[in-house]
Structure formats: C-alpha cells, structure tokens
N, C-alpha and C. Protein backbone atom coordinates (compact mmCIF):
# COMPACT_ATOMS: atom_id res chain seq x y z
N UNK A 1 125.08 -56.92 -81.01
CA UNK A 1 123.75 -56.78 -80.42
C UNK A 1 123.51 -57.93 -79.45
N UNK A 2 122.78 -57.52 -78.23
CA UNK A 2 122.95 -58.49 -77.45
C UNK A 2 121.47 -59.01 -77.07
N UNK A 3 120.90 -60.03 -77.11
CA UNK A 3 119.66 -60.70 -77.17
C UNK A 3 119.13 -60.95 -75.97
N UNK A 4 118.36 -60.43 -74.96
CA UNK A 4 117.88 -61.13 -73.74
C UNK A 4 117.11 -62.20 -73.56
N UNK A 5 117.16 -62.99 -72.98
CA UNK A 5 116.69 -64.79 -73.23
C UNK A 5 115.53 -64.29 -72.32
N UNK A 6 114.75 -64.90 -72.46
CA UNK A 6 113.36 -65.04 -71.50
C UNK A 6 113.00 -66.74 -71.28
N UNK A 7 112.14 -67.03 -70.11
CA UNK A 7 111.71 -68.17 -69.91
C UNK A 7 111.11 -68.64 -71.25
N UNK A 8 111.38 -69.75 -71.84
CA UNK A 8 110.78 -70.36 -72.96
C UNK A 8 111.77 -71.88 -73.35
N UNK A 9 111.31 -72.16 -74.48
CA UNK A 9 112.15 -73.68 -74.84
C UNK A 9 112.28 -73.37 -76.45
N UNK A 10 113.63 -74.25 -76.99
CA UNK A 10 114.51 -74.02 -78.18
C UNK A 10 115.14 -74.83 -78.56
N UNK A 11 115.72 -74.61 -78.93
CA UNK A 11 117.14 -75.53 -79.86
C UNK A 11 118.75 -74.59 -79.27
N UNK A 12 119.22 -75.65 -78.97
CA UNK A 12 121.02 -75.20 -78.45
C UNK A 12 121.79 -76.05 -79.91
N UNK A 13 122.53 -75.54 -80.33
CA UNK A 13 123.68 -75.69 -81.43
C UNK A 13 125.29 -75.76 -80.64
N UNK A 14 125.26 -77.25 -80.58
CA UNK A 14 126.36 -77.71 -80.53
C UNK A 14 127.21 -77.89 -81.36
N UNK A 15 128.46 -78.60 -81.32
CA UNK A 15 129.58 -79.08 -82.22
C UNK A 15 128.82 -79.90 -83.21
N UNK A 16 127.97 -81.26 -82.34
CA UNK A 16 127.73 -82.41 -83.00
C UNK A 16 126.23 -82.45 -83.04
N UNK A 17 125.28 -81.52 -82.43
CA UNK A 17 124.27 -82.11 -82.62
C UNK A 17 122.85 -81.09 -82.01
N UNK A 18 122.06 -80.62 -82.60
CA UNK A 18 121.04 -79.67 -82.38
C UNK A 18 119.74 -80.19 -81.01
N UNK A 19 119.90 -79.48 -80.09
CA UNK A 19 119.55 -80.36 -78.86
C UNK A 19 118.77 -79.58 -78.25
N UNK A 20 117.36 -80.04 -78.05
CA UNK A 20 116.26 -78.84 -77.39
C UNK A 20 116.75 -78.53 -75.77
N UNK A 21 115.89 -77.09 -75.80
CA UNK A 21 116.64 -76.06 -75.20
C UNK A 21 115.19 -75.81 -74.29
N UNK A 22 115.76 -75.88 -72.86
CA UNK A 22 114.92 -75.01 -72.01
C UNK A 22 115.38 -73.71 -71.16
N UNK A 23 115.00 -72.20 -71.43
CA UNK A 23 115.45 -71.39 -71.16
C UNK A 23 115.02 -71.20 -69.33
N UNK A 24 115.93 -71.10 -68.10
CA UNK A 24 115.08 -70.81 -67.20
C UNK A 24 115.71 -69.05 -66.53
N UNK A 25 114.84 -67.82 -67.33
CA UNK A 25 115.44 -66.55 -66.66
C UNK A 25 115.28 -66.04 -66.12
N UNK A 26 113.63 -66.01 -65.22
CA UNK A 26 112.97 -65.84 -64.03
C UNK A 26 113.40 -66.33 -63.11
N UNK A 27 113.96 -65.38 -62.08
CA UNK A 27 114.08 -65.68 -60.67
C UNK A 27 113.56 -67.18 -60.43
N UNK A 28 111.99 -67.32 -60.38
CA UNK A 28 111.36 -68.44 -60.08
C UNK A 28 111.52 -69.97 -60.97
N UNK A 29 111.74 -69.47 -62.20
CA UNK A 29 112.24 -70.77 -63.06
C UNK A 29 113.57 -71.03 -62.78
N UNK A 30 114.78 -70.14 -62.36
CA UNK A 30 115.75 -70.86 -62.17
C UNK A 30 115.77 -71.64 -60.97
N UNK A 31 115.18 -71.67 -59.68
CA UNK A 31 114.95 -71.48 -59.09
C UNK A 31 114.27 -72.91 -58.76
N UNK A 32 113.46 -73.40 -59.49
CA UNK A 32 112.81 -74.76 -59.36
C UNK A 32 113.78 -75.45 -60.42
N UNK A 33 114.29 -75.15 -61.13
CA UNK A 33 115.59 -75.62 -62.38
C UNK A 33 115.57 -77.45 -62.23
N UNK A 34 115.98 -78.04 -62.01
CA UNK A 34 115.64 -79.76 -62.03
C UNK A 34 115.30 -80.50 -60.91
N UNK A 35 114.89 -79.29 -59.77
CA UNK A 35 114.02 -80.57 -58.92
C UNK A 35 113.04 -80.67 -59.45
N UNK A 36 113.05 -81.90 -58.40
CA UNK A 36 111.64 -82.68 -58.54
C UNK A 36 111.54 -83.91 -59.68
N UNK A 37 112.58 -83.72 -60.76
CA UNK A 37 112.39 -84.25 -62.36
C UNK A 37 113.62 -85.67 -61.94
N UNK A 38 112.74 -86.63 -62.92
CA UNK A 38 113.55 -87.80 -62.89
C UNK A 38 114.70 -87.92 -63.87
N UNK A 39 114.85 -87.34 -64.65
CA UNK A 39 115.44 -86.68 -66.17
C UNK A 39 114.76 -85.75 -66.86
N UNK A 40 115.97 -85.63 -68.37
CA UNK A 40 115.75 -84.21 -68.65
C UNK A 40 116.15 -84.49 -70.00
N UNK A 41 115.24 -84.44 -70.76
CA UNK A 41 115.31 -84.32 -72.37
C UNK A 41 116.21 -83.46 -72.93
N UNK A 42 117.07 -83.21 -73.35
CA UNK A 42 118.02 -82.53 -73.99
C UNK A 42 118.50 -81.28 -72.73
N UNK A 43 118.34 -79.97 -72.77
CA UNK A 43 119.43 -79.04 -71.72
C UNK A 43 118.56 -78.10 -71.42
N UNK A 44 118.90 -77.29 -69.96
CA UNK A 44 118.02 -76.35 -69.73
C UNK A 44 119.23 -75.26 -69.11
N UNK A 45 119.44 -74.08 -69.81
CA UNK A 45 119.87 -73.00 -69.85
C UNK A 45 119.31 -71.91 -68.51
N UNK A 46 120.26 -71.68 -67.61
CA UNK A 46 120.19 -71.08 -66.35
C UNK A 46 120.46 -69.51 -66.75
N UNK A 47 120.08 -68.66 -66.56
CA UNK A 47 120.37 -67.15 -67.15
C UNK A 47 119.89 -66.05 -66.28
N UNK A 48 120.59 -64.94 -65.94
CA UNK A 48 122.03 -65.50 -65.19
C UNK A 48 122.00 -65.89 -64.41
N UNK A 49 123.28 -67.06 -64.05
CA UNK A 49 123.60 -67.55 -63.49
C UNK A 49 125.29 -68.13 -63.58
N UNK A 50 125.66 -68.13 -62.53
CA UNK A 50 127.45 -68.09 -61.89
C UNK A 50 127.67 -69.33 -61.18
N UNK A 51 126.83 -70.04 -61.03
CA UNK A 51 126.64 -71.16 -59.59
C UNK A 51 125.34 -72.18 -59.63
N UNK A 52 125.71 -73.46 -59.07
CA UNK A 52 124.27 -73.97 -59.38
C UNK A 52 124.54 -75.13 -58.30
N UNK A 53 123.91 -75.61 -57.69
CA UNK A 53 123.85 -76.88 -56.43
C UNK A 53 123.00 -78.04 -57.29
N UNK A 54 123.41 -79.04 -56.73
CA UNK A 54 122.23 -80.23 -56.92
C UNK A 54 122.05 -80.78 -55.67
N UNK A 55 121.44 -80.33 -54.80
CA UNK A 55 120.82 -80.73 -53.42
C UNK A 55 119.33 -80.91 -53.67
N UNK A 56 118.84 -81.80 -53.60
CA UNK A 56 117.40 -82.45 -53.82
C UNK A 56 117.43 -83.04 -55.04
N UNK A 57 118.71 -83.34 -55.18
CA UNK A 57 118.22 -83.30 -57.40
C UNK A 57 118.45 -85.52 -57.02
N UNK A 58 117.62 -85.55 -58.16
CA UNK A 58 117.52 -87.58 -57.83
C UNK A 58 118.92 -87.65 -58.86
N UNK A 59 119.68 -87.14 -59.85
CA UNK A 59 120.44 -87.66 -61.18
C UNK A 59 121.47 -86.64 -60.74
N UNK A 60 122.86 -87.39 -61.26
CA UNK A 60 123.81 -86.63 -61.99
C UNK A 60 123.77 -85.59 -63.27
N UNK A 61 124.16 -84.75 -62.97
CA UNK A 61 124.45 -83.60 -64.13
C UNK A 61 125.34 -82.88 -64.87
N UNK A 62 126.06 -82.64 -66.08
CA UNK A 62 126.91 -82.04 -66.63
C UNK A 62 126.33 -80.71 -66.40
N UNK A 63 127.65 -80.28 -66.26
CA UNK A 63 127.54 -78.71 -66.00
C UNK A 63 128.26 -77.61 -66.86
N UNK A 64 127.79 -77.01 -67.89
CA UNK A 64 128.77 -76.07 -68.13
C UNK A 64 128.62 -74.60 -68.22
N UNK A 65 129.71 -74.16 -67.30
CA UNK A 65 129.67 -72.58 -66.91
C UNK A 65 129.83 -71.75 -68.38
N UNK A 66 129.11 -70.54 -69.01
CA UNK A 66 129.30 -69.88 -70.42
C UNK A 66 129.49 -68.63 -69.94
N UNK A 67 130.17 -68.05 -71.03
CA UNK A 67 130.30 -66.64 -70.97
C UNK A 67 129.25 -65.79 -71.47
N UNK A 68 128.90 -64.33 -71.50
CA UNK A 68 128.17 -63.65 -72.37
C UNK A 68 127.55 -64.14 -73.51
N UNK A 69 129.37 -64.76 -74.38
CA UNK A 69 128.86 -64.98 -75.93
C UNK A 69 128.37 -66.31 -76.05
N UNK A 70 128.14 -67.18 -74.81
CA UNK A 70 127.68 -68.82 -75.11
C UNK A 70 129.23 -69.26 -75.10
N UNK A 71 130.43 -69.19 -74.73
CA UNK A 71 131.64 -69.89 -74.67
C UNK A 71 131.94 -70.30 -73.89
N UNK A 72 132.03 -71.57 -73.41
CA UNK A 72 131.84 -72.63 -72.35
C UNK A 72 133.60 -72.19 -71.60
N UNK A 73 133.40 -72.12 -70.62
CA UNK A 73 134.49 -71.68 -69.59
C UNK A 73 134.97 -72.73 -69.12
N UNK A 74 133.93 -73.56 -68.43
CA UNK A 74 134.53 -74.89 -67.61
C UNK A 74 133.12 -75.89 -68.07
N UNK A 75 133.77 -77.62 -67.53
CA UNK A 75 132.55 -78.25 -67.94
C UNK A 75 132.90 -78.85 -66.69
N UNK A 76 131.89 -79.68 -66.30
CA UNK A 76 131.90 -80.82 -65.00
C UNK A 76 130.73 -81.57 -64.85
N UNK A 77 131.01 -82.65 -64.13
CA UNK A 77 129.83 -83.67 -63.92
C UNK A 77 129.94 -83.75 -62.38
N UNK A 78 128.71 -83.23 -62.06
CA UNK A 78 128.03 -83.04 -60.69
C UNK A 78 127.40 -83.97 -60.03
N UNK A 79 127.38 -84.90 -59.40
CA UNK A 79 126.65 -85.66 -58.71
C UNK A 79 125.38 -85.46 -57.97
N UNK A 80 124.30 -85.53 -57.26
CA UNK A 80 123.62 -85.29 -56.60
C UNK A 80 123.93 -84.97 -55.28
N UNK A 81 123.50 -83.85 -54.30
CA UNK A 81 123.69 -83.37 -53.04
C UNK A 81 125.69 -82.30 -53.22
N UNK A 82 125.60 -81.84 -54.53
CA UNK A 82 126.46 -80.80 -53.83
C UNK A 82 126.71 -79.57 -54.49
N UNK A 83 127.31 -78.92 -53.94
CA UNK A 83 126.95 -77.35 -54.15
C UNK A 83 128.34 -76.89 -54.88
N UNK A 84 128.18 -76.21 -56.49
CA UNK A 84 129.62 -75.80 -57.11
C UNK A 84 130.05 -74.68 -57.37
N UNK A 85 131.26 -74.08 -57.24
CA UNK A 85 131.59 -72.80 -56.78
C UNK A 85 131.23 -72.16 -58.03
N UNK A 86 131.15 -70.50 -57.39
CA UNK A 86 130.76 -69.64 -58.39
C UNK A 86 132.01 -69.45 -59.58
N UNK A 87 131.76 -69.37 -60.93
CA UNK A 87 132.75 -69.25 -61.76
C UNK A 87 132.65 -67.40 -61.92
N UNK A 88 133.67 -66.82 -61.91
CA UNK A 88 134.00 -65.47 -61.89
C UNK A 88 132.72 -64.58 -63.19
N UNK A 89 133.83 -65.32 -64.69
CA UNK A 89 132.88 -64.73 -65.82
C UNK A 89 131.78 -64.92 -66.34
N UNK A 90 131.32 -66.05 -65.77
CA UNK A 90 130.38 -66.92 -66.12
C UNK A 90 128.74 -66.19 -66.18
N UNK A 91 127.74 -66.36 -66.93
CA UNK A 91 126.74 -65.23 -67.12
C UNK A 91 125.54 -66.41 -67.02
N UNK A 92 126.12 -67.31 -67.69
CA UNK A 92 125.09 -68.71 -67.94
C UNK A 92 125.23 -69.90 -67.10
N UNK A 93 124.78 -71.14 -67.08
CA UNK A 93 124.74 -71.88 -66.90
C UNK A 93 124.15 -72.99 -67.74
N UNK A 94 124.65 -74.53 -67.93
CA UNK A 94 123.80 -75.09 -68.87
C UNK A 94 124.16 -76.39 -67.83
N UNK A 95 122.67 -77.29 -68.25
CA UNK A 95 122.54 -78.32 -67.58
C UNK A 95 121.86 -79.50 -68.69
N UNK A 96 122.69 -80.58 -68.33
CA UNK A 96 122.11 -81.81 -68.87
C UNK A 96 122.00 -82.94 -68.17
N UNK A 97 121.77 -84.16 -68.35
CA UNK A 97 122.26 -85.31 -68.21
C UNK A 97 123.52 -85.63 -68.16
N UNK A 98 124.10 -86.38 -67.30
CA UNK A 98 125.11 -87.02 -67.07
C UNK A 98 126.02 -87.50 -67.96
N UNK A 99 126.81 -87.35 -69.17
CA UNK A 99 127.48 -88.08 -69.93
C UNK A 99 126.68 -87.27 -71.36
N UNK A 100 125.85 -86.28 -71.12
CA UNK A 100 125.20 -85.75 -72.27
C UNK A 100 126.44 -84.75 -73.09
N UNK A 101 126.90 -83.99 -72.59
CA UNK A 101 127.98 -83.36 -72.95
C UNK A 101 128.88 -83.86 -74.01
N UNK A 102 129.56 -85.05 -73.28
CA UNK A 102 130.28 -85.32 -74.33
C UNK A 102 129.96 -86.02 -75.57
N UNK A 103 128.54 -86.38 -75.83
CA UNK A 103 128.11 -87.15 -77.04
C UNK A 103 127.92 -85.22 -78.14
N UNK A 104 127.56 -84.48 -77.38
CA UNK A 104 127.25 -83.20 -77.98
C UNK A 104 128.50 -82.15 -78.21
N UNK A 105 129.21 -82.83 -77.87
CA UNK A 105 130.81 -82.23 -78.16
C UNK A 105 130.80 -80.96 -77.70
N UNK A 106 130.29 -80.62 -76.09
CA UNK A 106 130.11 -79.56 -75.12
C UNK A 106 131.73 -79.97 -74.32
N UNK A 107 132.40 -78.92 -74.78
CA UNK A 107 133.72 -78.68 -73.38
C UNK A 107 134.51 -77.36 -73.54
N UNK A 108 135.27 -77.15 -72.94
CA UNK A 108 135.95 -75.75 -72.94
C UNK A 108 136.81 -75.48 -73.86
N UNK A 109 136.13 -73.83 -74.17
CA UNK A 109 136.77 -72.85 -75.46
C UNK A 109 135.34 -73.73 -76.47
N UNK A 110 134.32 -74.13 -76.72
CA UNK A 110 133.68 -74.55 -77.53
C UNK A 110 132.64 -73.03 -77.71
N UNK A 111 132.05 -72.63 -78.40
CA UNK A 111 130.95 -71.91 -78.82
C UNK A 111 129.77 -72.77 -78.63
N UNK A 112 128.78 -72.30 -78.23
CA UNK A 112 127.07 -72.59 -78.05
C UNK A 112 126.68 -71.71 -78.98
N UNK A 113 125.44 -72.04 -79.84
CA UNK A 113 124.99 -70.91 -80.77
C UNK A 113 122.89 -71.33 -80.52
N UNK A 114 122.20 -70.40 -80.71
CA UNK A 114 121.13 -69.89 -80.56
C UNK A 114 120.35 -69.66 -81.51
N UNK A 115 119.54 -70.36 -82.14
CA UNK A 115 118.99 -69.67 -83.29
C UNK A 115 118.43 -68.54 -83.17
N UNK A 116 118.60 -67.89 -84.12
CA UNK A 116 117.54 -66.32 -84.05
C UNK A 116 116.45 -66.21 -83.61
C-alpha cells in the first residue's frame, strides 16, 4: 500500500536517530524548500522530486536522492549556488544540514522509515 505524503511536519527514522521531518509536496512548498532560511532543524522531504539546486540558498546541504520505498540511491553534500543532476529513479528528495547525514547514519542502500 502506498501512502501519499502531503505538506506537513514528522519524524524521519533513521539508522541512528529519530529526526523531525518537514514534508514539502505542493508545487509551491517545494518550491520555496530552503530559501531564505539560515538553517534547518532536523530534514525537509522534497516529494516528488528527481533534482534540487541550491542557488540563493546561504548553507551547505546533504542531499539524498530516495526511491519510492524511502531507499536512499545516492547521498552528497552540496554547497551553495549549484544545480544537481536529475537522478533517474529517484521519487524523493531529502535535505539537511551539512554533515547532518552522517551523524544519522543516512547513505546508500540505507532504508528511511515513516511513522504511520
């Protein structure tokens, strides 16, 4: 069964550590996604989404591309002012802080899980 995410905020289930969750699935919420913001309290979930830029963004960002089921495809740390290619399977997008990833034991072949 497959769950459609709507704009709202949550909890993401990592390896190491339960980390609030901002859903953005409106056109318009992905759309404003971390400009403007000086940081970002735990992760904000792009849906769908294949691709993501940081042009206007003030911070570095971990990036990781997910599949359907939440299974992280690729991870990367993005700098400010540039634009990263579309990943083929990719359905999601997740965004954090800079160096947030790896304290949350976010990298590829990992599962993301969702509470009900």
């Amino acid at each position: 069964m497959r769950r459609r995410l709507r704009d709202g905020e949550g909890l993401l289930r990592t390896p190491a550590a339960e980390v609030p969750l901002r859903v953005a699935a409106s056109y318009r919420a992905r759309t404003r996604g971390l400009l403007g913001r000086d940081g970002l309290d735990g992760a904000l979930l792009l849906t769908p989404a294949s691709s993501i830029h940081t042009v206007r963004m003030r911070f570095a960002i971990d990036v990781a591309y997910l599949d359907r089921r939440l299974r992280v495809l690729a991870v990367r740390t993005m700098p400010p002012g540039r634009v990263g290619r579309p990943r083929l399977r990719a359905r999601h997008v997740l965004e954090a802080e800079a160096g947030a990833f790896a304290q949350w034991g976010v990298a590829k072949g990992v599962t993301l899980g969702l509470p009900d």
